[in-house]
N, C-alpha and C. Protein backbone atom coordinates (compact mmCIF):
# COMPACT_ATOMS: atom_id res chain seq x y z
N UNK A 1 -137.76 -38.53 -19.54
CA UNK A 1 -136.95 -37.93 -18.50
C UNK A 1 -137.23 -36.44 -18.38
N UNK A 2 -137.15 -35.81 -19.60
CA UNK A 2 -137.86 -34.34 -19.46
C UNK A 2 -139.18 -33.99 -18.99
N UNK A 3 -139.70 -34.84 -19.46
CA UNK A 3 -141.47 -34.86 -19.04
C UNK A 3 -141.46 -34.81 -16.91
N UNK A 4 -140.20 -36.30 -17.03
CA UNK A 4 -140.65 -36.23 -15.44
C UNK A 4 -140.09 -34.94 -14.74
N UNK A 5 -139.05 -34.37 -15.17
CA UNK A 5 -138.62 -33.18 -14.81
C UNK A 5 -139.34 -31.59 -14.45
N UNK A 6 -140.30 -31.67 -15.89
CA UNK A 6 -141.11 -30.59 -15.73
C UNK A 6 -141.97 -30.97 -14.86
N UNK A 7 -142.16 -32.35 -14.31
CA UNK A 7 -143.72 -32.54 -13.62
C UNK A 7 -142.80 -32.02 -12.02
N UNK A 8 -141.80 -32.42 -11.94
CA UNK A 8 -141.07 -32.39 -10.59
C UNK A 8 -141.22 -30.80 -10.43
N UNK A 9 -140.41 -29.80 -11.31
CA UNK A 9 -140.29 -28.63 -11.44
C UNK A 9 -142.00 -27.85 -11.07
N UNK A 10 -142.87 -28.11 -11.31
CA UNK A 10 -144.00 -27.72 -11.47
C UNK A 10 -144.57 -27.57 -10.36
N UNK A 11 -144.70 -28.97 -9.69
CA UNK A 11 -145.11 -29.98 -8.61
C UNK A 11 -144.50 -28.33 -7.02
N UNK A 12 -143.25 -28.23 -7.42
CA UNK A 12 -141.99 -27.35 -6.48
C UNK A 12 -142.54 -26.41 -6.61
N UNK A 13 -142.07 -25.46 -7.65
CA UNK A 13 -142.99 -24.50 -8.56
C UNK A 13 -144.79 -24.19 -7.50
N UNK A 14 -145.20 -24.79 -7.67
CA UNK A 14 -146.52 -25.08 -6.75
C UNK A 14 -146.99 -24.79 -5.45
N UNK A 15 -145.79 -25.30 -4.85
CA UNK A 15 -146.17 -25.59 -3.57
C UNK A 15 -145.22 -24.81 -3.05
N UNK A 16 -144.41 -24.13 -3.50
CA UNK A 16 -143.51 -22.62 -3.23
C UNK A 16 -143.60 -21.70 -4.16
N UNK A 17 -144.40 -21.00 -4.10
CA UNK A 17 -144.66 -20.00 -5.62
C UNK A 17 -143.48 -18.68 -5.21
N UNK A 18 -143.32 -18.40 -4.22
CA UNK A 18 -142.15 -17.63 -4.38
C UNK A 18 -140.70 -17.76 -5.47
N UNK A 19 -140.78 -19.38 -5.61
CA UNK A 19 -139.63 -19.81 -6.37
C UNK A 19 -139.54 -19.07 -7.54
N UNK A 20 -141.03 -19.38 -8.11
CA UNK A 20 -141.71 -18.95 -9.96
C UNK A 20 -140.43 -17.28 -10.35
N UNK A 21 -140.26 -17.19 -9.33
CA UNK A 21 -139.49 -15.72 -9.86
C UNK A 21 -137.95 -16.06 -10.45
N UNK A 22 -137.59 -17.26 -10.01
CA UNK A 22 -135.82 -17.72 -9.76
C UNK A 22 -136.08 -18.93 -10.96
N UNK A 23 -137.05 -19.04 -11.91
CA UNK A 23 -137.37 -19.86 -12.81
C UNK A 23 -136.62 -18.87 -14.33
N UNK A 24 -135.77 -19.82 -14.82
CA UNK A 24 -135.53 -18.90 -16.17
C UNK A 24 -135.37 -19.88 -17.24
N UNK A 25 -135.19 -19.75 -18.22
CA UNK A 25 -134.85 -20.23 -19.47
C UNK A 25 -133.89 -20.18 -19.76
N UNK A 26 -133.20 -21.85 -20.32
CA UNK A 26 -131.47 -21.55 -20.82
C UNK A 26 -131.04 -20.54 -22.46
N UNK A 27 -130.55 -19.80 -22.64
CA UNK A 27 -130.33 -19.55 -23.72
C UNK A 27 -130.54 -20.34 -24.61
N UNK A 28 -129.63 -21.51 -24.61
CA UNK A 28 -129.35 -22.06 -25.64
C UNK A 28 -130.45 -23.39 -26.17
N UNK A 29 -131.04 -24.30 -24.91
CA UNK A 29 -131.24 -25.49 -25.30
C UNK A 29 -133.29 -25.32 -25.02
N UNK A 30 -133.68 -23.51 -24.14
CA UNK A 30 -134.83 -23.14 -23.70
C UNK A 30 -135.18 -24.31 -22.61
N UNK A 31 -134.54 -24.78 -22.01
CA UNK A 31 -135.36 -25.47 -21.00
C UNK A 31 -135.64 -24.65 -19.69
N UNK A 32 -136.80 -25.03 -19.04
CA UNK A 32 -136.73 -23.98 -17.46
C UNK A 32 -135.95 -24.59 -16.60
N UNK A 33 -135.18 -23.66 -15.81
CA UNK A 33 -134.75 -24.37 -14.69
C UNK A 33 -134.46 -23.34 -13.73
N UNK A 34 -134.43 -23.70 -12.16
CA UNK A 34 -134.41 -22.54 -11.02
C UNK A 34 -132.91 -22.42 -10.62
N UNK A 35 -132.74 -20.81 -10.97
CA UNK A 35 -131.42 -20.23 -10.59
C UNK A 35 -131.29 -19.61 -9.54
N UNK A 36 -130.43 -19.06 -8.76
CA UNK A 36 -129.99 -18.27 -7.71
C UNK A 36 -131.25 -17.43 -7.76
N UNK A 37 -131.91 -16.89 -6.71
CA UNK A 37 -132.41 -15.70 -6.73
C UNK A 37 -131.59 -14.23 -7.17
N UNK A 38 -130.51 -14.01 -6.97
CA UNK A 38 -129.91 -13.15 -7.25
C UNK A 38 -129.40 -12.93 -9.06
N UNK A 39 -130.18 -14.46 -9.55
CA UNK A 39 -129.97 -14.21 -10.97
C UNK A 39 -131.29 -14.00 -11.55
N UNK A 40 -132.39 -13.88 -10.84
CA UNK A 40 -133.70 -13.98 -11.05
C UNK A 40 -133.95 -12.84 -12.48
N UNK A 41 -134.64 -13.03 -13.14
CA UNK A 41 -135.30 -12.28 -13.98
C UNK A 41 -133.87 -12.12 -15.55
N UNK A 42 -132.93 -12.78 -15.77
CA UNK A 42 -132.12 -12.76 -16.54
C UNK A 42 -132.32 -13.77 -17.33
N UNK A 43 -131.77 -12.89 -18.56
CA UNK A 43 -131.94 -14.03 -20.07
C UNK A 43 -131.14 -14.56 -20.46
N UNK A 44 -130.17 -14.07 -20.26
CA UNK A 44 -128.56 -14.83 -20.87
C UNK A 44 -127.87 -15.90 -20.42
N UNK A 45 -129.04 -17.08 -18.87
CA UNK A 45 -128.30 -17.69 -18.54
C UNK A 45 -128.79 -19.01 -19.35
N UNK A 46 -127.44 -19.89 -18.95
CA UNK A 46 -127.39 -21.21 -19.58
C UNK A 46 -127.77 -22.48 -18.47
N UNK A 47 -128.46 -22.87 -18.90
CA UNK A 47 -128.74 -24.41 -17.84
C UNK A 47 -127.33 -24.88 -17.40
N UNK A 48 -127.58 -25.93 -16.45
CA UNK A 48 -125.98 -26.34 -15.72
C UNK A 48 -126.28 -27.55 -15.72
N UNK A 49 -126.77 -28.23 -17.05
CA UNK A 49 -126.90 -29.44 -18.07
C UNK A 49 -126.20 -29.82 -19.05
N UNK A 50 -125.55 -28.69 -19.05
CA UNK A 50 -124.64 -29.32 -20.27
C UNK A 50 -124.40 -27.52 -20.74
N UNK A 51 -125.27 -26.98 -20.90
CA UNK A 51 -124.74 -26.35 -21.84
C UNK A 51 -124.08 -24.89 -21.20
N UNK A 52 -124.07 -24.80 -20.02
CA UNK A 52 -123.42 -23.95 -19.42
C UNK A 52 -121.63 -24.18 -19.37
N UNK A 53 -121.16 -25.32 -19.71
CA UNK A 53 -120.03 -26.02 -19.32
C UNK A 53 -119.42 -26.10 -20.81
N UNK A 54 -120.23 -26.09 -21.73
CA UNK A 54 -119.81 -26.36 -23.33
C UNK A 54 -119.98 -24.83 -23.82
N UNK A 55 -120.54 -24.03 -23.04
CA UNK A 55 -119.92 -22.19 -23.67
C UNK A 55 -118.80 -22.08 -22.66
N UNK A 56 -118.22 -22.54 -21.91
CA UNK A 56 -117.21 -21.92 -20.95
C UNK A 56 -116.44 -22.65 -21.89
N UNK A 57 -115.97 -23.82 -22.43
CA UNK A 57 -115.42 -25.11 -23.23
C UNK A 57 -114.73 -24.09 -24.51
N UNK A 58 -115.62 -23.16 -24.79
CA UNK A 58 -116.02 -23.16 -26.07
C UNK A 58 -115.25 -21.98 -26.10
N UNK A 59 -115.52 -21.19 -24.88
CA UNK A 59 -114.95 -19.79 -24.84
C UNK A 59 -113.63 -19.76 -24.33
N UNK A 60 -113.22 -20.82 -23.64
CA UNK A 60 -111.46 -20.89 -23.32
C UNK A 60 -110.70 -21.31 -24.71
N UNK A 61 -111.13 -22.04 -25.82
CA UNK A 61 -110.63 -22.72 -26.88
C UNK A 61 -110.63 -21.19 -27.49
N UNK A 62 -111.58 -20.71 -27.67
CA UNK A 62 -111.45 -19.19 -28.75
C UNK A 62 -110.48 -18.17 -27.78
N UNK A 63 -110.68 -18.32 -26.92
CA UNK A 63 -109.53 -17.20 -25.89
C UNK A 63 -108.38 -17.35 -26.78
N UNK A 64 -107.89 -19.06 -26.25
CA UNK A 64 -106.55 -19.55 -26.30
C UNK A 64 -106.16 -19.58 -27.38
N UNK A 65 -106.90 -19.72 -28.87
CA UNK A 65 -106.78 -19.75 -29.78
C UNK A 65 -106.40 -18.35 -30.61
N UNK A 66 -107.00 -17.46 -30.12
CA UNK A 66 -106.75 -15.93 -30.19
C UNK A 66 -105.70 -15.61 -29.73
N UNK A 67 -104.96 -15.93 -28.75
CA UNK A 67 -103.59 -15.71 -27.67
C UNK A 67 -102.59 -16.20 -28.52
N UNK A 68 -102.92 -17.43 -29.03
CA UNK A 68 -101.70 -18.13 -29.40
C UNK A 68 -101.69 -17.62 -30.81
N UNK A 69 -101.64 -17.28 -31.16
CA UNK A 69 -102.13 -16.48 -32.96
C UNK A 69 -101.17 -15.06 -33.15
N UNK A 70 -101.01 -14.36 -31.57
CA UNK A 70 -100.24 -13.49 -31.43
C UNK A 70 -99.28 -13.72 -31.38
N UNK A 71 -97.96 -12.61 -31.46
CA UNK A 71 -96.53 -12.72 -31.62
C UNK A 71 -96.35 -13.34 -30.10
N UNK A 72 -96.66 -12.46 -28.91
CA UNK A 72 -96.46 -13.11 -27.48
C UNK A 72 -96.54 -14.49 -27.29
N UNK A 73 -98.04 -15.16 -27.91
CA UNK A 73 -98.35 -16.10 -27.94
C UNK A 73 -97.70 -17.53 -28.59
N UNK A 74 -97.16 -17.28 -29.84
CA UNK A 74 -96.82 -18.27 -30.45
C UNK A 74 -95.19 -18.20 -29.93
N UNK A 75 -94.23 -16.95 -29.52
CA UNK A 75 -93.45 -17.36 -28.33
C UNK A 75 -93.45 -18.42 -27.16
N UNK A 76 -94.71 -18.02 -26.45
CA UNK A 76 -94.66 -18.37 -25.38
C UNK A 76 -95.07 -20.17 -25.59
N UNK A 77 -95.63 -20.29 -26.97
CA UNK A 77 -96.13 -21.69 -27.18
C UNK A 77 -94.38 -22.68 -27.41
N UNK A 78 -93.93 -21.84 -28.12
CA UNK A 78 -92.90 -22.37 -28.91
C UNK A 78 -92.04 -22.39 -27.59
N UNK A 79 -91.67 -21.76 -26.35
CA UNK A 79 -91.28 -22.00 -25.01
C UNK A 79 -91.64 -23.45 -24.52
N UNK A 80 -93.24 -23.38 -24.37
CA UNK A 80 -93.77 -24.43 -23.70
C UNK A 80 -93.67 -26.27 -24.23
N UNK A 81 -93.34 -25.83 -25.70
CA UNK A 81 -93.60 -26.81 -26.76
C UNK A 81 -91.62 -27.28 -26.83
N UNK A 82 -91.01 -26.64 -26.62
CA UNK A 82 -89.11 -26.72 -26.00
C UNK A 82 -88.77 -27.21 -24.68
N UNK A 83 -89.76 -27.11 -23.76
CA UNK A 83 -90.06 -27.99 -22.50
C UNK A 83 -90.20 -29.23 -22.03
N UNK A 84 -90.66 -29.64 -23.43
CA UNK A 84 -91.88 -31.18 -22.77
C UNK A 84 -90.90 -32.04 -22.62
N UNK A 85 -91.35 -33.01 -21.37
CA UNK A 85 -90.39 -34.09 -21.06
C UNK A 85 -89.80 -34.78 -21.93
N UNK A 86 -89.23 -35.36 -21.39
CA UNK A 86 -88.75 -37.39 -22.13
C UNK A 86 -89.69 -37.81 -22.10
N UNK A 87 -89.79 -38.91 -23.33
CA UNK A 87 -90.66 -39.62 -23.41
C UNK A 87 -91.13 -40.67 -21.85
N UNK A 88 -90.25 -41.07 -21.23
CA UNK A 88 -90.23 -41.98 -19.81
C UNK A 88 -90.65 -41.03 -18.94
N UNK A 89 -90.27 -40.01 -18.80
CA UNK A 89 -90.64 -38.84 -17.59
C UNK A 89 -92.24 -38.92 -18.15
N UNK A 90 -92.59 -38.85 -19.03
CA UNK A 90 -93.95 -38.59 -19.13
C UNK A 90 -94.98 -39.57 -18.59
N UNK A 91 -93.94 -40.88 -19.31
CA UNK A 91 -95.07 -42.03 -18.89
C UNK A 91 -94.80 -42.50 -17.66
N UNK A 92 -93.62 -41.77 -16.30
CA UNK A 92 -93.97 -42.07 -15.43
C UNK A 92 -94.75 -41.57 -14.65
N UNK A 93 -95.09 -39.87 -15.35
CA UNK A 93 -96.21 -38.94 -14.63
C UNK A 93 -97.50 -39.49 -15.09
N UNK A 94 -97.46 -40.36 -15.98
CA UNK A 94 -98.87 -40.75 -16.36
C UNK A 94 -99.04 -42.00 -15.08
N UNK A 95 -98.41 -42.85 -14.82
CA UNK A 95 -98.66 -43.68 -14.04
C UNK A 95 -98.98 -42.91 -12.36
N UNK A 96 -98.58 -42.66 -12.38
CA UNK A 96 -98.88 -41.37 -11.16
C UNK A 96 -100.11 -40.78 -11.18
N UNK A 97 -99.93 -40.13 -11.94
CA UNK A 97 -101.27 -39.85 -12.44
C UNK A 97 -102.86 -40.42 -12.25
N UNK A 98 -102.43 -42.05 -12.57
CA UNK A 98 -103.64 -42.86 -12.73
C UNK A 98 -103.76 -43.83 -11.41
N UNK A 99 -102.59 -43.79 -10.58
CA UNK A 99 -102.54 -44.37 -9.34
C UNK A 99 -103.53 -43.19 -8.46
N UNK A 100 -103.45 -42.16 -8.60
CA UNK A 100 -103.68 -40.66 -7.82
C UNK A 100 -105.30 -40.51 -8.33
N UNK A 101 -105.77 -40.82 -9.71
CA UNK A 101 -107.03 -41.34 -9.56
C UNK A 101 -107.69 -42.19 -9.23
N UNK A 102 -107.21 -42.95 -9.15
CA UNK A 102 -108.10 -44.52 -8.45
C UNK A 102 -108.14 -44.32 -6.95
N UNK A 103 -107.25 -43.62 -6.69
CA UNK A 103 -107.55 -43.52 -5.30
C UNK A 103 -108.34 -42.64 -4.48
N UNK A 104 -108.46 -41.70 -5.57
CA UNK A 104 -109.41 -40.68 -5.34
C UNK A 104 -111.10 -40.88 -5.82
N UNK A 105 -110.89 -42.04 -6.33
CA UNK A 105 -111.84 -42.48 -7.40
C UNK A 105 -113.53 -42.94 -6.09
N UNK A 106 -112.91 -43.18 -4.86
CA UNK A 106 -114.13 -43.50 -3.68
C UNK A 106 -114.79 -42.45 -3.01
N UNK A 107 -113.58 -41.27 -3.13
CA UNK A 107 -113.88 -39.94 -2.12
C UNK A 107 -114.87 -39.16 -3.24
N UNK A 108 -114.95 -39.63 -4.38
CA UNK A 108 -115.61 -38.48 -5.53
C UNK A 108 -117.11 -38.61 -4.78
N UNK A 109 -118.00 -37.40 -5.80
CA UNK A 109 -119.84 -37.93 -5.81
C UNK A 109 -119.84 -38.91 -7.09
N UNK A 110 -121.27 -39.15 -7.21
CA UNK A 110 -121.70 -40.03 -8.62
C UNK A 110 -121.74 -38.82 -9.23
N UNK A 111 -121.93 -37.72 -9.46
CA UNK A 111 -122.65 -36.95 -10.46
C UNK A 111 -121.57 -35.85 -10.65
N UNK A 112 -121.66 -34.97 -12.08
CA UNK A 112 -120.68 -34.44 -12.07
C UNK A 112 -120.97 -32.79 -11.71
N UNK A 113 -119.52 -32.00 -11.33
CA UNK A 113 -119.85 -30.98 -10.48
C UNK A 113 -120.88 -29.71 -11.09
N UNK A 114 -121.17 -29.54 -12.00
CA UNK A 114 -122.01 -28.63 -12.16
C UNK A 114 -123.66 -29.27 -11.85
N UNK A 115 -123.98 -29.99 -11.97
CA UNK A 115 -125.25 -30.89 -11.40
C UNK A 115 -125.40 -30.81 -9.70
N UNK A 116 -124.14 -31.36 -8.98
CA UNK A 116 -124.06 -31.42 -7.81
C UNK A 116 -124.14 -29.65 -6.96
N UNK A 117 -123.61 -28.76 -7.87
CA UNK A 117 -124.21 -27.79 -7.81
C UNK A 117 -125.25 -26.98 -7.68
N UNK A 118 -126.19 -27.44 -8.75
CA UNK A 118 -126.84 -26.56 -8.84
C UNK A 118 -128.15 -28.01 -8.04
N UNK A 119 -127.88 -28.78 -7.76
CA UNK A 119 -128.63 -29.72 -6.69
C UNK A 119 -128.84 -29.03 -5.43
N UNK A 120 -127.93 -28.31 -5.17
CA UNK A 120 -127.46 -27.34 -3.41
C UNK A 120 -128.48 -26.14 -4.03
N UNK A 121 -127.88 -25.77 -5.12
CA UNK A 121 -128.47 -24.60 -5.05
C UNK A 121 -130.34 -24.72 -4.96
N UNK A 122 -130.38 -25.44 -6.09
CA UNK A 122 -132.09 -25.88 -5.70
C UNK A 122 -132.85 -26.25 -4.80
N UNK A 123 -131.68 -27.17 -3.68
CA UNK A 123 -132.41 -27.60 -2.27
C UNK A 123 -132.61 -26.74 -1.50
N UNK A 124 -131.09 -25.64 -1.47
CA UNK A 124 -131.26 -24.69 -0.71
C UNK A 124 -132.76 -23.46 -0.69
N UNK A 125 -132.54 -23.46 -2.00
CA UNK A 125 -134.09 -22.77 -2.39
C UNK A 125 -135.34 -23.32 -1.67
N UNK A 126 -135.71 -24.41 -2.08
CA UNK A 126 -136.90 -25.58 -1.73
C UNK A 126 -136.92 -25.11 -0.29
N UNK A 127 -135.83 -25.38 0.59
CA UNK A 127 -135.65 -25.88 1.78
C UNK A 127 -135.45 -24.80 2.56
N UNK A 128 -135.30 -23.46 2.04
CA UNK A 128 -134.97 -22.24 2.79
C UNK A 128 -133.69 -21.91 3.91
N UNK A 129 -133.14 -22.63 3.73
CA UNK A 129 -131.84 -23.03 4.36
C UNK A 129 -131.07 -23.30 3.25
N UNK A 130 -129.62 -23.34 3.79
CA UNK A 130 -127.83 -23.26 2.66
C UNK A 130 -127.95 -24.89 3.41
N UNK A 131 -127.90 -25.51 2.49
CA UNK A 131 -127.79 -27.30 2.59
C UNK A 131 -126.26 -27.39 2.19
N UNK A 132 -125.53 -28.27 2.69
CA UNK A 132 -124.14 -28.44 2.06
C UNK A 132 -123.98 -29.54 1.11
N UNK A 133 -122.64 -29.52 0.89
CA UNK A 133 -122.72 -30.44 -0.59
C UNK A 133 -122.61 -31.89 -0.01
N UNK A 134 -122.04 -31.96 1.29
CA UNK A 134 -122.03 -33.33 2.05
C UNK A 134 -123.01 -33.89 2.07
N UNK A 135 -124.03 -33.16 2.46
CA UNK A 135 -125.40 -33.59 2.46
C UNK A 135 -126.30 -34.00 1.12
N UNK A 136 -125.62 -32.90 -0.23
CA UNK A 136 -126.27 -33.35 -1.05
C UNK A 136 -126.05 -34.45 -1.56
N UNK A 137 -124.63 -35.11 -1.81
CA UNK A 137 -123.94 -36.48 -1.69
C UNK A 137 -124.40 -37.55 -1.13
N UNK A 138 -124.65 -37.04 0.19
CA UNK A 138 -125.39 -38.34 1.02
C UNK A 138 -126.87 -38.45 0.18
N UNK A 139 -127.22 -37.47 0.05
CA UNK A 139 -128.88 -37.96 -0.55
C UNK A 139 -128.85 -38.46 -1.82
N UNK A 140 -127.68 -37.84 -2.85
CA UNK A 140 -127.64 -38.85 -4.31
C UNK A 140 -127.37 -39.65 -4.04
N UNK A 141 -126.43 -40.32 -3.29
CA UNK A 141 -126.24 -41.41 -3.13
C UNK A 141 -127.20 -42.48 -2.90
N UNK A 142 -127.98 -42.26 -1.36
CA UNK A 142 -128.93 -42.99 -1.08
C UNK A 142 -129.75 -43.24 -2.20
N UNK A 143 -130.29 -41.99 -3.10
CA UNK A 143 -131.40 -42.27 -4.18
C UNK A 143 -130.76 -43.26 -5.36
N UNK A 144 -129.42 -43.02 -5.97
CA UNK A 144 -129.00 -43.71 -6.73
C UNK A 144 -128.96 -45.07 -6.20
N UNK A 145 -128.63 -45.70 -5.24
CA UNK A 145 -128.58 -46.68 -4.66
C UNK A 145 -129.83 -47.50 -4.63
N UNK A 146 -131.08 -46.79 -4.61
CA UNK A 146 -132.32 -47.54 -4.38
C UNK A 146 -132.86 -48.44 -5.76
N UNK A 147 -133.34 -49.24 -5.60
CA UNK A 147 -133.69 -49.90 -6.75
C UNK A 147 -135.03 -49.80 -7.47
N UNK A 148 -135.40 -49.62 -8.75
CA UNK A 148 -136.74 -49.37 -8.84
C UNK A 148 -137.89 -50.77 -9.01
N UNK A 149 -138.63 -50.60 -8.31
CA UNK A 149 -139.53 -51.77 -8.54
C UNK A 149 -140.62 -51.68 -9.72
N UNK A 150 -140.44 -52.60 -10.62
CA UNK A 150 -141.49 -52.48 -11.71
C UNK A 150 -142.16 -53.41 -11.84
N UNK A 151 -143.82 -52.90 -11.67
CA UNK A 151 -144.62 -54.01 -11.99
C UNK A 151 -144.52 -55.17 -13.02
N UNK A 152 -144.88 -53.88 -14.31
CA UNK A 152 -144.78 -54.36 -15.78
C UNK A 152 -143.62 -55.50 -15.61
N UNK A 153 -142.42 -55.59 -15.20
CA UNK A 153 -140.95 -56.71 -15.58
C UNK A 153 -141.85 -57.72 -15.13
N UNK A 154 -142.75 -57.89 -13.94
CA UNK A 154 -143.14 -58.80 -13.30
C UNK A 154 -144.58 -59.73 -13.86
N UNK A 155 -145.45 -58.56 -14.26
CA UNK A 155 -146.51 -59.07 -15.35
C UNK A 155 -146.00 -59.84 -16.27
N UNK A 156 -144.95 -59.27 -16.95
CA UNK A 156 -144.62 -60.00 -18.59
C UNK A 156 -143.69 -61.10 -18.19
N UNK A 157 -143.12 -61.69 -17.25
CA UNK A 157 -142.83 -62.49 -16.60
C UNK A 157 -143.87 -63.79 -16.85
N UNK A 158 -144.81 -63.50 -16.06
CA UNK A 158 -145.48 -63.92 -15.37
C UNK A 158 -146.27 -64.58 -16.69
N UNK A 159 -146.83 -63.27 -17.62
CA UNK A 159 -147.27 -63.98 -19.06
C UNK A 159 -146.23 -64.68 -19.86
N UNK A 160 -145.23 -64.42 -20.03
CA UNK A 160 -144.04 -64.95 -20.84
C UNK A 160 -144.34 -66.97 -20.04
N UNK A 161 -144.30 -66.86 -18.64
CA UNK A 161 -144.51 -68.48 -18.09
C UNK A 161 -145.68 -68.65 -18.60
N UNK A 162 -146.87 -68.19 -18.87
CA UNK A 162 -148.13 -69.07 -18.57
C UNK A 162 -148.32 -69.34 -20.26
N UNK A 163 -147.70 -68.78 -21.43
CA UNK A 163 -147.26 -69.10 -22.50
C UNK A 163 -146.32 -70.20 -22.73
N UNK A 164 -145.51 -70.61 -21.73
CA UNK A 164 -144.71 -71.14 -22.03
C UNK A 164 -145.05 -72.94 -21.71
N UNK A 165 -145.90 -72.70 -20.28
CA UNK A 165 -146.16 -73.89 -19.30
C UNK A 165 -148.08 -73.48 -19.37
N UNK A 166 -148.97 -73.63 -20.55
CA UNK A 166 -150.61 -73.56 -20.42
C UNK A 166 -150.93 -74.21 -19.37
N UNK A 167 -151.76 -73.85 -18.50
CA UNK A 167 -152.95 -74.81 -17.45
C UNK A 167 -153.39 -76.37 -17.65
């Protein structure tokens, strides 16, 4: 999957060399990938693979964890923690809750939002035009949807019978 990535990246890379400038390296995991032009030539960024989403993860837990440690903090916890429902109030906001996702569950994309992101942002690049996210939706979609045809399933098929049933 990485392999086909760099060939895709390269392939782009190539045939728009203006891009090569908006190409950077994630901090953390070193993979290349094309950022905003306006982030062009910076080292400190993180891919929007994962690991851009697991330092933001990472950095609200140490915030909050720092906050609540303070006198203000362990107040304001011990407030919030004197609040919490009834046990029934809760589990009827949970049912709510899970009715309010399922129904939302058709209007979503397949992919999750930092991907679908930085999908716009890359097309937009490629494509020299601001593509919207409607559009990028419609095109994951269509691609996820397509089926892949493989020879090989069909060869070993094909030998798996003539093993099974000789001439």
């Amino acid at each position: 999957m990485v392999a086909q990535y760099y060939w895709v990246l390269r392939a782009v890379v190539k045939q728009k060399p203006h891009l090569r400038e908006s190409l950077t390296r994630c901090r953390h995991c070193r993979i290349l990938f094309l950022t905003h032009p306006r982030n062009a030539g910076r080292r400190d960024l993180r891919c929007p693979f994962g690991c851009r989403e697991a330092h933001r993860r990472y950095q609200s837990t140490k915030r909050s964890t720092e906050y609540y440690r303070t006198k203000e903090g362990k107040g304001k916890k011990s407030d919030l923690n004197a609040r919490r429902c009834a046990k029934d109030q809760r589990c009827k906001h949970a049912k709510d809750a899970e009715k309010e996702k399922n129904h939302c569950k058709d209007l979503q994309a397949p992919l999750d939002e930092p991907t679908l992101s930085y999908l716009q942002t890359v097309t937009s690049l490629i494509e020299a035009r601001t593509v919207c996210r409607k559009e990028i939706i419609r095109l994951v979609n269509t691609i996820l949807r397509q089926h892949r045809i493989d020879q090989s399933l069909k060869l070993l098929y094909t030998v798996k019978n003539c093993r099974a049933k000789p001439p």
